[in-house]
Protein backbone atom coordinates (compact mmCIF):
# COMPACT_ATOMS: atom_id res chain seq x y z
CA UNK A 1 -21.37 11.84 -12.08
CA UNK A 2 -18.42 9.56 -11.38
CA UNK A 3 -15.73 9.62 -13.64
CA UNK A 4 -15.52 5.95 -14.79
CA UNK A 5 -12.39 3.49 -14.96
CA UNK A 6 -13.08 1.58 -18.21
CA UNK A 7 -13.04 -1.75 -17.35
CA UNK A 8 -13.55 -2.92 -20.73
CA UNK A 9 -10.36 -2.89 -21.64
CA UNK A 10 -9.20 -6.57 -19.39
CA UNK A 11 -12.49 -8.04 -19.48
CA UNK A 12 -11.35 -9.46 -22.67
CA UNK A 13 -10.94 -13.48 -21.30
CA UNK A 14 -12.53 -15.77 -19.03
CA UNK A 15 -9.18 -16.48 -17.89
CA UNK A 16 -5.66 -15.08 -17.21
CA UNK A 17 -2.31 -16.98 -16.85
CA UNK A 18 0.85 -15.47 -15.55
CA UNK A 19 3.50 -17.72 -17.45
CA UNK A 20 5.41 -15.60 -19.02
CA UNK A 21 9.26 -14.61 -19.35
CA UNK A 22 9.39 -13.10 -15.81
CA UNK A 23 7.26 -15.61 -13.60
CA UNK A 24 7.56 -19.33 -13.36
CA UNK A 25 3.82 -20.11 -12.70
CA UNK A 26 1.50 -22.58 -14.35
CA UNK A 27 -1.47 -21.70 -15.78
CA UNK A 28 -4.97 -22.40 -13.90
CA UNK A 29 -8.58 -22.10 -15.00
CA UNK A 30 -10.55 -20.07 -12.39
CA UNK A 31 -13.38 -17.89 -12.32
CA UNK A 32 -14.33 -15.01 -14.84
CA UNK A 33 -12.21 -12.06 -14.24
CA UNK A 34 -15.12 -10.05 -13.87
CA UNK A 35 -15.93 -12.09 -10.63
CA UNK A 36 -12.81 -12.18 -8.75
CA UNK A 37 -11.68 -8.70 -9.82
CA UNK A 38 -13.14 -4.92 -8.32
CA UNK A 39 -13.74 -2.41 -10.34
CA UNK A 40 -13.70 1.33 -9.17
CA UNK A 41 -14.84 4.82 -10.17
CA UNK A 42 -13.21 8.06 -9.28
CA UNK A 43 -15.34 10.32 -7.27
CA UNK A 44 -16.15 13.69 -8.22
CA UNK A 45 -14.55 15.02 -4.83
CA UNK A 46 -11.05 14.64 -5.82
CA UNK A 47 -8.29 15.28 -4.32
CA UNK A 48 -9.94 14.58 -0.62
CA UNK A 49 -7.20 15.81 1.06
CA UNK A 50 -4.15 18.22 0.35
CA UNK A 51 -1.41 19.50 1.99
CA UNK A 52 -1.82 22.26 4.85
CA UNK A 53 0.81 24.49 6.26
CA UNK A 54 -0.92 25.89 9.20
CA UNK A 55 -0.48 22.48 11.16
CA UNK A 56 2.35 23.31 13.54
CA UNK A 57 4.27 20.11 15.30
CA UNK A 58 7.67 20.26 17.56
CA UNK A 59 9.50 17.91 16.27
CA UNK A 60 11.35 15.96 19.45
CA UNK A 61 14.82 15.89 17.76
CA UNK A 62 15.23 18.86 16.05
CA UNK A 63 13.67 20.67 18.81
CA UNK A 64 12.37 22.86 16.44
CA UNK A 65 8.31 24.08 15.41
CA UNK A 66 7.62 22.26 11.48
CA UNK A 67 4.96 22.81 9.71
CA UNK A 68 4.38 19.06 9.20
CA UNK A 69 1.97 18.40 6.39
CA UNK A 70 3.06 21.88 4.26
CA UNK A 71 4.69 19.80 1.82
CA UNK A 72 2.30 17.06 0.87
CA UNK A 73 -0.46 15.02 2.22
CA UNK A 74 -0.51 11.03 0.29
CA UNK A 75 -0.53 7.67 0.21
CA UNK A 76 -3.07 6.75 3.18
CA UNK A 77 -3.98 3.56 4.88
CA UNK A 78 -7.63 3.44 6.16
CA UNK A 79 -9.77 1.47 9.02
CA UNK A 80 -13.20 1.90 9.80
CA UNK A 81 -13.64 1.97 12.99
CA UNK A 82 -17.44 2.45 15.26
CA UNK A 83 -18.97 3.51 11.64
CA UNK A 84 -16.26 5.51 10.82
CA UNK A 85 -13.30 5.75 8.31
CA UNK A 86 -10.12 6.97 10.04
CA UNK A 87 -6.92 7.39 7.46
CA UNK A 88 -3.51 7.29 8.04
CA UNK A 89 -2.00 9.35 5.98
CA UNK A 90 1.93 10.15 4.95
CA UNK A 91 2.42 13.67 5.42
CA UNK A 92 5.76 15.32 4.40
CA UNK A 93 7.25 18.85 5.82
CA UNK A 94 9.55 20.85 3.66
CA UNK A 95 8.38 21.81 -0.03
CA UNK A 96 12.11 23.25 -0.85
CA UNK A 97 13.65 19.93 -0.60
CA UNK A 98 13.66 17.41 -3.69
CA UNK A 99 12.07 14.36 -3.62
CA UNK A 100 13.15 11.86 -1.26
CA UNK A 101 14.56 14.57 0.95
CA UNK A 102 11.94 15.64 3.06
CA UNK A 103 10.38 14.29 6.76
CA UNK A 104 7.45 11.62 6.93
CA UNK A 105 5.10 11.93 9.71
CA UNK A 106 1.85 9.35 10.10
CA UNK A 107 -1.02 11.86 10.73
CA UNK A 108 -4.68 10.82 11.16
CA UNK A 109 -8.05 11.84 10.28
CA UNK A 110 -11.78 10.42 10.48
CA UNK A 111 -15.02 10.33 8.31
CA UNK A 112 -18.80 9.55 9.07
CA UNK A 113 -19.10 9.79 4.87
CA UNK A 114 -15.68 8.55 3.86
CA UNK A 115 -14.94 11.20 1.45
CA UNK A 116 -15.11 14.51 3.70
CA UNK A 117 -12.26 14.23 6.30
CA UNK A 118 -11.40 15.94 9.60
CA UNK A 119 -7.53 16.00 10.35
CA UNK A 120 -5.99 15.59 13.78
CA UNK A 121 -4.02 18.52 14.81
CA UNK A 122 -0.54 16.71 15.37
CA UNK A 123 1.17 13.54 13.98
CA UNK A 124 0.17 10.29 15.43
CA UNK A 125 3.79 8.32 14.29
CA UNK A 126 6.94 9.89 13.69
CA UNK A 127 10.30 9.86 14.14
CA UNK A 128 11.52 9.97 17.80
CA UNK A 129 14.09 10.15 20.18
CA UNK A 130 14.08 6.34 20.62
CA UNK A 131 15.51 3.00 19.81
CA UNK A 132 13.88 3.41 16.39
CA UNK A 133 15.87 6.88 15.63
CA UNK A 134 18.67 4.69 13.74
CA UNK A 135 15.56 3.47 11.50
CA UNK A 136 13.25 6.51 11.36
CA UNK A 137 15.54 9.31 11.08
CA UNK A 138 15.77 11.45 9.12
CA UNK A 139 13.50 10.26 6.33
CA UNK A 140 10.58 9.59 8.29
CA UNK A 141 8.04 7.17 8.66
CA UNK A 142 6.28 6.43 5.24
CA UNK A 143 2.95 4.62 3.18
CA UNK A 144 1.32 3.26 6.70
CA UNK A 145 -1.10 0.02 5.38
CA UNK A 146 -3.09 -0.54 8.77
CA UNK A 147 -5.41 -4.18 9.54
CA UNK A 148 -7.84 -5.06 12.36
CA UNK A 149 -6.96 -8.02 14.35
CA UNK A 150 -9.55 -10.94 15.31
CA UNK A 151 -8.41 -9.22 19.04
CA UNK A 152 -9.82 -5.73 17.69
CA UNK A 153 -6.45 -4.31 17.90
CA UNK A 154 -4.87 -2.66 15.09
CA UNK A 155 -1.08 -3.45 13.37
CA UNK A 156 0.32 -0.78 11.41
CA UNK A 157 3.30 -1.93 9.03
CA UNK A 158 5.54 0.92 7.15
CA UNK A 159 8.75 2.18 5.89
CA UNK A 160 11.00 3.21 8.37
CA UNK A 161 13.16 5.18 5.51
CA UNK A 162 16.90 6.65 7.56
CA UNK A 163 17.99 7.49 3.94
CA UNK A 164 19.98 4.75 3.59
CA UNK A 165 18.22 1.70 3.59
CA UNK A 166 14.41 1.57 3.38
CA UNK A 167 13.10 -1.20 6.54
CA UNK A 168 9.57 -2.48 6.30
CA UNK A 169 8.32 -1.93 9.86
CA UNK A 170 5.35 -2.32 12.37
CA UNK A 171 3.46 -0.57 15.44
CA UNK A 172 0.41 -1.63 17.16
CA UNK A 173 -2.81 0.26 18.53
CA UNK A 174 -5.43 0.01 20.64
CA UNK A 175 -7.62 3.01 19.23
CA UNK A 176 -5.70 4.35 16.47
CA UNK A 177 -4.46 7.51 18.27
CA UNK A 178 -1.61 5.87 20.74
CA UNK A 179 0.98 3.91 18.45
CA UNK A 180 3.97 1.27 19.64
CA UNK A 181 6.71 0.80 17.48
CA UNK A 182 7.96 -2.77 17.09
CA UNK A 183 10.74 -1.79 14.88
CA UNK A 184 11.81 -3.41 11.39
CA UNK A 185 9.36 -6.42 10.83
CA UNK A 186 12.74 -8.89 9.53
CA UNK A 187 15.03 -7.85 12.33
CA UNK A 188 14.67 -11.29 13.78
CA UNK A 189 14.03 -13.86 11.19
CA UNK A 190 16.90 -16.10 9.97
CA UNK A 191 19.32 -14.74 12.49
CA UNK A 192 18.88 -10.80 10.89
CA UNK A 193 19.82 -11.98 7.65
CA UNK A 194 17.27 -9.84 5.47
CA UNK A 195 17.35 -7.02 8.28
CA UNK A 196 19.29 -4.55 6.15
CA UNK A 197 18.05 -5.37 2.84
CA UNK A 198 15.49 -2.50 1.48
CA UNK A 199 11.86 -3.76 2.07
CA UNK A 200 8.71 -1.76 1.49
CA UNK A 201 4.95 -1.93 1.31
CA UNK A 202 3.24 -4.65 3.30
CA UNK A 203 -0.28 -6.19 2.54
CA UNK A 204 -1.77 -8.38 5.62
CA UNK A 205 -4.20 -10.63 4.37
CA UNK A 206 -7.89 -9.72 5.61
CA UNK A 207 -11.17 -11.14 5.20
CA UNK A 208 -14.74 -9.35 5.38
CA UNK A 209 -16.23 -10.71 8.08
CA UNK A 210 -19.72 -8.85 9.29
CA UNK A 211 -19.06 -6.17 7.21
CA UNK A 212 -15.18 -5.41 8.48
CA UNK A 213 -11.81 -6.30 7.40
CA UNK A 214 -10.36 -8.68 9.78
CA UNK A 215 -6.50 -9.89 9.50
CA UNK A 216 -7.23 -13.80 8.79
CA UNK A 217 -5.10 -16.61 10.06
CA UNK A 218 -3.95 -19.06 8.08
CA UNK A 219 -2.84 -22.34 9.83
CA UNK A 220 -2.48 -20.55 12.86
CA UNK A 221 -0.04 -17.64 10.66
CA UNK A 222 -1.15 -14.56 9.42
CA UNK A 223 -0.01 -13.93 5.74
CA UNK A 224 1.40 -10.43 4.53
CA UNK A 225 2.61 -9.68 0.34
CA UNK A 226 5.24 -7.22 0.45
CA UNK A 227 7.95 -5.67 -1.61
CA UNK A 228 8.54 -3.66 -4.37
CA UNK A 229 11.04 -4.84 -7.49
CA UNK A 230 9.30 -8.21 -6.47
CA UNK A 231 6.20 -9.46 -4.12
CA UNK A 232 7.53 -12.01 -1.58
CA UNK A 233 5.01 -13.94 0.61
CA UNK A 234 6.07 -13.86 4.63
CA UNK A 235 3.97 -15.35 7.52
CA UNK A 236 3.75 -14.19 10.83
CA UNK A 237 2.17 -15.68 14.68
CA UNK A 238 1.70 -11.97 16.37
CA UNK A 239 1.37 -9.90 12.84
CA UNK A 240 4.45 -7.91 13.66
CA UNK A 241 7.61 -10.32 13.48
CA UNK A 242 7.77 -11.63 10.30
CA UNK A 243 9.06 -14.39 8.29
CA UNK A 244 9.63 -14.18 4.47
CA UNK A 245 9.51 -17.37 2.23
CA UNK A 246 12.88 -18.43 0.69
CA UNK A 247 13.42 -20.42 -2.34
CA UNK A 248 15.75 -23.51 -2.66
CA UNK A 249 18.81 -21.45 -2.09
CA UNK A 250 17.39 -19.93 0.75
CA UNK A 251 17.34 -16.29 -0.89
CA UNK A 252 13.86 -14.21 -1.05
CA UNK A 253 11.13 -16.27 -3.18
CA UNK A 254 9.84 -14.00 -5.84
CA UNK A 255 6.05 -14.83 -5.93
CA UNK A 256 5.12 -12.31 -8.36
CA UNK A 257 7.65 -9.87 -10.39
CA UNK A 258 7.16 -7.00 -13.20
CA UNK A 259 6.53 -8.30 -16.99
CA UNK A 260 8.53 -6.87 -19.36
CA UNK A 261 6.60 -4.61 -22.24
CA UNK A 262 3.55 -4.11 -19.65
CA UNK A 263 2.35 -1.34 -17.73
CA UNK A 264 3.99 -3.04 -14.44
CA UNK A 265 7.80 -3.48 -16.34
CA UNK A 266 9.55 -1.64 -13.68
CA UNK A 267 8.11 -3.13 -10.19
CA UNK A 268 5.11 -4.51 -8.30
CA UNK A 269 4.70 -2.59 -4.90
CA UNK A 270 2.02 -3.93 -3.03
CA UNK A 271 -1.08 -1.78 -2.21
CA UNK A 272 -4.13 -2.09 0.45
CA UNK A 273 -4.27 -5.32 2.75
CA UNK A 274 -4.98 -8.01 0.60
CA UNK A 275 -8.37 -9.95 0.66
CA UNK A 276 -8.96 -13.96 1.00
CA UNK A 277 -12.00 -14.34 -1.00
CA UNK A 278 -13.61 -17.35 -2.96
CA UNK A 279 -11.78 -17.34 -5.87
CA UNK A 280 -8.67 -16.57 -4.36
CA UNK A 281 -6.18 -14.08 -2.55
CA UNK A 282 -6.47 -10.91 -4.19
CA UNK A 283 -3.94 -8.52 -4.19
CA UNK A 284 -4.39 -4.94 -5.22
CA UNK A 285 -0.84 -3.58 -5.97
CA UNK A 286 0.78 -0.36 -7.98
CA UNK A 287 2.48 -1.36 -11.28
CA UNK A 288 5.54 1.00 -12.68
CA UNK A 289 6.43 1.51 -16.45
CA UNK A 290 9.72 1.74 -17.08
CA UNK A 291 11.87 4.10 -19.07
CA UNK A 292 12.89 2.66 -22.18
CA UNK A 293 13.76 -0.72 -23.11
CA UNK A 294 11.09 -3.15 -21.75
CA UNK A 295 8.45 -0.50 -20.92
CA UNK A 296 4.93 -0.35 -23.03
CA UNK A 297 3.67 2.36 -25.09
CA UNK A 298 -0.39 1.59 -23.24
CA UNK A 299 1.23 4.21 -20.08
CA UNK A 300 3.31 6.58 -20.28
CA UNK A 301 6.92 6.25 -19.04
CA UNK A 302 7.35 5.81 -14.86
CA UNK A 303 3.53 5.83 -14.31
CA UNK A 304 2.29 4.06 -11.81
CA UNK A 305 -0.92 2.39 -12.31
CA UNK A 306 -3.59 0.17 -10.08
CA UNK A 307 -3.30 -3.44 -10.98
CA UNK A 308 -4.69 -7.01 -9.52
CA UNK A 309 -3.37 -10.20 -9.03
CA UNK A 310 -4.83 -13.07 -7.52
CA UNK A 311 -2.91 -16.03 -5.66
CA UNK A 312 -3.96 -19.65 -4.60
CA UNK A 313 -5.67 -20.17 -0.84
CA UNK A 314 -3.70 -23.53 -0.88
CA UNK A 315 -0.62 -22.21 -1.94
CA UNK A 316 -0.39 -18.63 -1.57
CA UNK A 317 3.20 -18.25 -3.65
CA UNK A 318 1.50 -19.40 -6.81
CA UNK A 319 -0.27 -17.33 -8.86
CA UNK A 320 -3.43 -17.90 -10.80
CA UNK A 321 -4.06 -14.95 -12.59
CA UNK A 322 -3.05 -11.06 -13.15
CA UNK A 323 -4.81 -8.66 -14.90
CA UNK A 324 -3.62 -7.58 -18.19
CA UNK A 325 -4.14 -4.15 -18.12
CA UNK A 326 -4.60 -1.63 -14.92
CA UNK A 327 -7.68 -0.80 -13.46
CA UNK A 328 -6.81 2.87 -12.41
CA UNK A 329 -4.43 5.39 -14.19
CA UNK A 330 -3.68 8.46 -13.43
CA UNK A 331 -6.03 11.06 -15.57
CA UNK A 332 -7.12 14.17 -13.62
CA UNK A 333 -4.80 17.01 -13.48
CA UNK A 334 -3.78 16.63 -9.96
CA UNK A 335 -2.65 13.41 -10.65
CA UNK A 336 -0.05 14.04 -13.13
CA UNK A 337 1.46 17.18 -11.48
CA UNK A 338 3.18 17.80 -8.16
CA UNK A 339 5.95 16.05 -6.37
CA UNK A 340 6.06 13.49 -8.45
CA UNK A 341 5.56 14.56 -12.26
CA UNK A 342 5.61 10.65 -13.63
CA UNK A 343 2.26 10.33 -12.97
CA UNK A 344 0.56 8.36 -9.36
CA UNK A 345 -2.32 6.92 -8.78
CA UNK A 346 -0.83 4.91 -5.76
CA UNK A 347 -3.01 2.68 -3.96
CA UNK A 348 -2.99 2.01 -0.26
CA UNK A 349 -5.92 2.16 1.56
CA UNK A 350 -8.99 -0.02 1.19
CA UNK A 351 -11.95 -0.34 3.57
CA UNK A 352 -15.79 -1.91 2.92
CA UNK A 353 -18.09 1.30 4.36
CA UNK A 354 -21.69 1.71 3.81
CA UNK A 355 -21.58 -1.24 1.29
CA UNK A 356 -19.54 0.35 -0.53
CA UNK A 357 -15.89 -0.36 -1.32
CA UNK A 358 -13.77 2.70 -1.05
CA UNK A 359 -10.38 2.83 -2.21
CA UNK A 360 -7.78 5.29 -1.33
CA UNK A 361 -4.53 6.40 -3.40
CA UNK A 362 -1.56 8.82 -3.40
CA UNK A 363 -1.48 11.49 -6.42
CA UNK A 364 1.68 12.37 -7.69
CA UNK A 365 2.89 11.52 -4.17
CA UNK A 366 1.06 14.96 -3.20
CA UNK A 367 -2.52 14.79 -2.34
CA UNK A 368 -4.74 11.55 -1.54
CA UNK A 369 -7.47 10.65 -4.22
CA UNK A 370 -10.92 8.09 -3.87
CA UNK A 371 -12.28 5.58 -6.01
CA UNK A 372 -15.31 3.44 -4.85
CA UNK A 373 -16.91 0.58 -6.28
CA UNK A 374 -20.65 0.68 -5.93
C-alpha cells in the first residue's frame, strides 16, 4: 500500500491568489485546484536508487580511477524513451568531503517498470578537459532536467557549478547516451550581461502529446522557468541559448518569489519541465523554509518541500494561482538523514509512463525517491 500525500490539507478553496507581500500579481478566478493540480503517492519501493561504490570511472583531469557514485546518487531528470524510463541522475564521488565539496557526474539508467532501475557502468556528462573546464570544474555537473524536442532530440539543461559561481547550462542528445555541451545557457544574451550571475534549475515547458512530453513552442519560442531565490521566465528559438525576461529597468523579472511565513520563505527552485495544460502552465517547483524570522512553524526549518504554481498561457510571467501548502514533504527516514540533514524531498524528474504519472525526487540530496499519481 502506497503511503499517501494528504491532499486534504490545500483543497480547502476553489481558488488561489498569489497577491501577497512578496508578489505583485492580481488575483484570477480559474479552475478548482483539484483540477489543475497533481497529486502523488509515495511508493512502497523507496529509495529506488542509492549510492554505489563499486562503479569505477577515470576521471580525464585528474587522471586518476574515482569511484563516482560512492558518495550519493539524487536529484534525477527522467525521459521515456521506446517504452522506457531512462534517468539522469546526479551522482557525487567523495563521502569525506562536506557538502558542496564533492564532484558531480550525470550518470544514466533505464526502466521497462519505472521503479526498478539498471545503471550504466560510467558517467554519461561530466567534467572534461574542454572549453567547459572553466564552468564544470571542479564542482561538477549538477540536477540535469532533460525534454524531448518536436525533432525527437533531447536538451539537457544543468548547473555547471566551478565553485564559484553556479551557471545554468545545456547539452543536446540524440539517444541519451552521447551528450554535447553548449555551455552556460545566458552566455550570449544581452551582450553576457547575466553570464556570471548564479543561475540554477531550468524547467522547459512540455506538453503531453500521444502520451509523451514534448518541449512546446510558443510563438515560434520555447519557454523555460528557472532560478532559485526567484523564478524568472526566459524564451529560447533552439532550446539551448536563452533569453531571460527583464523588467522596466532591464534587471531579471521576478515572476514568482518565496512568501514570507510559508513553507517556501526561503526560495522557489524550479523542479521537473513544466506542463502547458488547460488551465494553465503548471509548474512543479521545491519550496525552502527558512531559519528564523519569516519561516512557518507547518515544516520544519530548511526543509524543502514539493509545491505548485500555475501561470497564464497568455502571459506566462503572471501568475494565477499557488498552492497553499506542499504536496510532498519529506517523511520516511531516508529522507530526513544523509547529506543533507534539513530534510529533501527535491523534485526533478517527471515523465507520463503506463498512464501513470511518475515523479522523481532527491532525498536528503543522497538517494532518489518516487511518487506516482494513479
Amino acid at each position: 500500500m502506497r503511503l499517501k500525500i494528504t491532499l486534504s490539507l490545500f483543497m480547502v478553496g476553489w481558488l488561489f491568489s498569489c497577491k501577497d507581500k512578496n508578489t505583485s500579481t492580481t488575483e484570477t478566478i480559474i479552475a478548482p485546484v483539484e483540477k489543475w493540480m497533481l497529486g502523488f503517492e509515495k511508493t512502497d519501493v523507496n529509495p529506488i536508487m542509492t549510492a554505489d561504490s563499486t562503479y569505477i570511472f577515470s576521471d580525464p583531469i585528474t587522471k586518476k580511477e574515482v569511484q563516482w557514485q560512492k558518495a550519493d546518487v539524487f536529484n534525477p531528470g527522467a525521459i521515456v524513451r521506446n517504452d522506457t524510463v531512462f534517468l539522469l541522475f546526479r551522482a557525487e564521488d567523495n563521502p569525506k568531503a562536506i557538502l558542496g565539496g564533492r564532484t558531480s557526474r550525470i550518470g544514466l539508467a533505464y526502466s521497462t517498470d519505472g521503479i526498478h532501475f539498471t545503471k550504466n557502468p560510467e558517467p554519461v556528462l561530466y567534467p572534461d578537459n574542454d572549453e567547459f573546464q572553466q564552468w564544470d570544474f571542479p564542482g561538477g555537473i549538477e540536477d540535469p532536467r532533460i525534454v524531448e524536442t518536436p525533432h525527437g532530440e533531447y536538451i539537457m539543461v544543468y548547473t555547471s557549478w566551478n565553485k564559484d559561481v553556479a551557471r545554468l547550462s545545456s547539452a543536446t542528445s540524440k539517444d541519451l547516451k552521447k551528450w554535447t555541451k553548449k555551455g552556460p545557457v545566458f552566455q550570449d544574451a544581452y551582450d553576457g550581461k547575466f553570464l556570471d550571475i548564479w543561475s540554477k534549475s531550468g524547467s522547459i515547458v512540455t506538453e503531453l502529446v500521444d502520451g509523451r512530453l514534448i518541449a512546446k513552442k510558443i510563438d515560434g519560442k520555447y519557454l523555460m522557468y528557472w532560478g532559485e531565490l526567484f523564478v524568472n521566465l526566459a524564451t529560447s528559438e533552439n532550446g539551448v541559448d536563452w533569453q531571460p525576461t527583464l523588467d522596466e529597468k532591464g534587471e531579471l523579472l521576478h515572476s514568482f518569489k518565496p512568501t514570507l511565513n510559508e513553507f517556501d520563505s526561503h526560495l522557489t527552485e524550479v523542479g521537473p519541465p513544466a506542463l502547458f495544460t488547460e488551465h494553465g502552465i503548471l509548474v512543479l517547483y521545491n519550496g525552502k523554509n527558512l531559519e528564523g524570522d519569516g519561516a512557518t512553524d507547518k515544516v520544519p526549518e530548511n526543509t524543502y518541500c514539493g509545491g505548485q504554481v500555475l501561470f497564464d498561457k497568455d502571459n506566462p510571467t503572471k501568475v494565477l494561482a499557488r498552492l497553499e501548502n506542499p504536496f510532498i514533504c519529506p517523511s520516511l527516514p531516508h529522507e530526513i538523514t544523509g547529506q543533507y540533514k534539513g530534510g529533501t524531498t527535491f523534485i526533478q524528474g517527471l515523465v507520463y509512463f503506463k498512464d501513470k504519472w511518475f515523479l522523481y525526487y532527491g532525498t536528503a540530496d543522497s538517494m532518489v525517491g518516487l511518487a506516482i499519481k494513479e
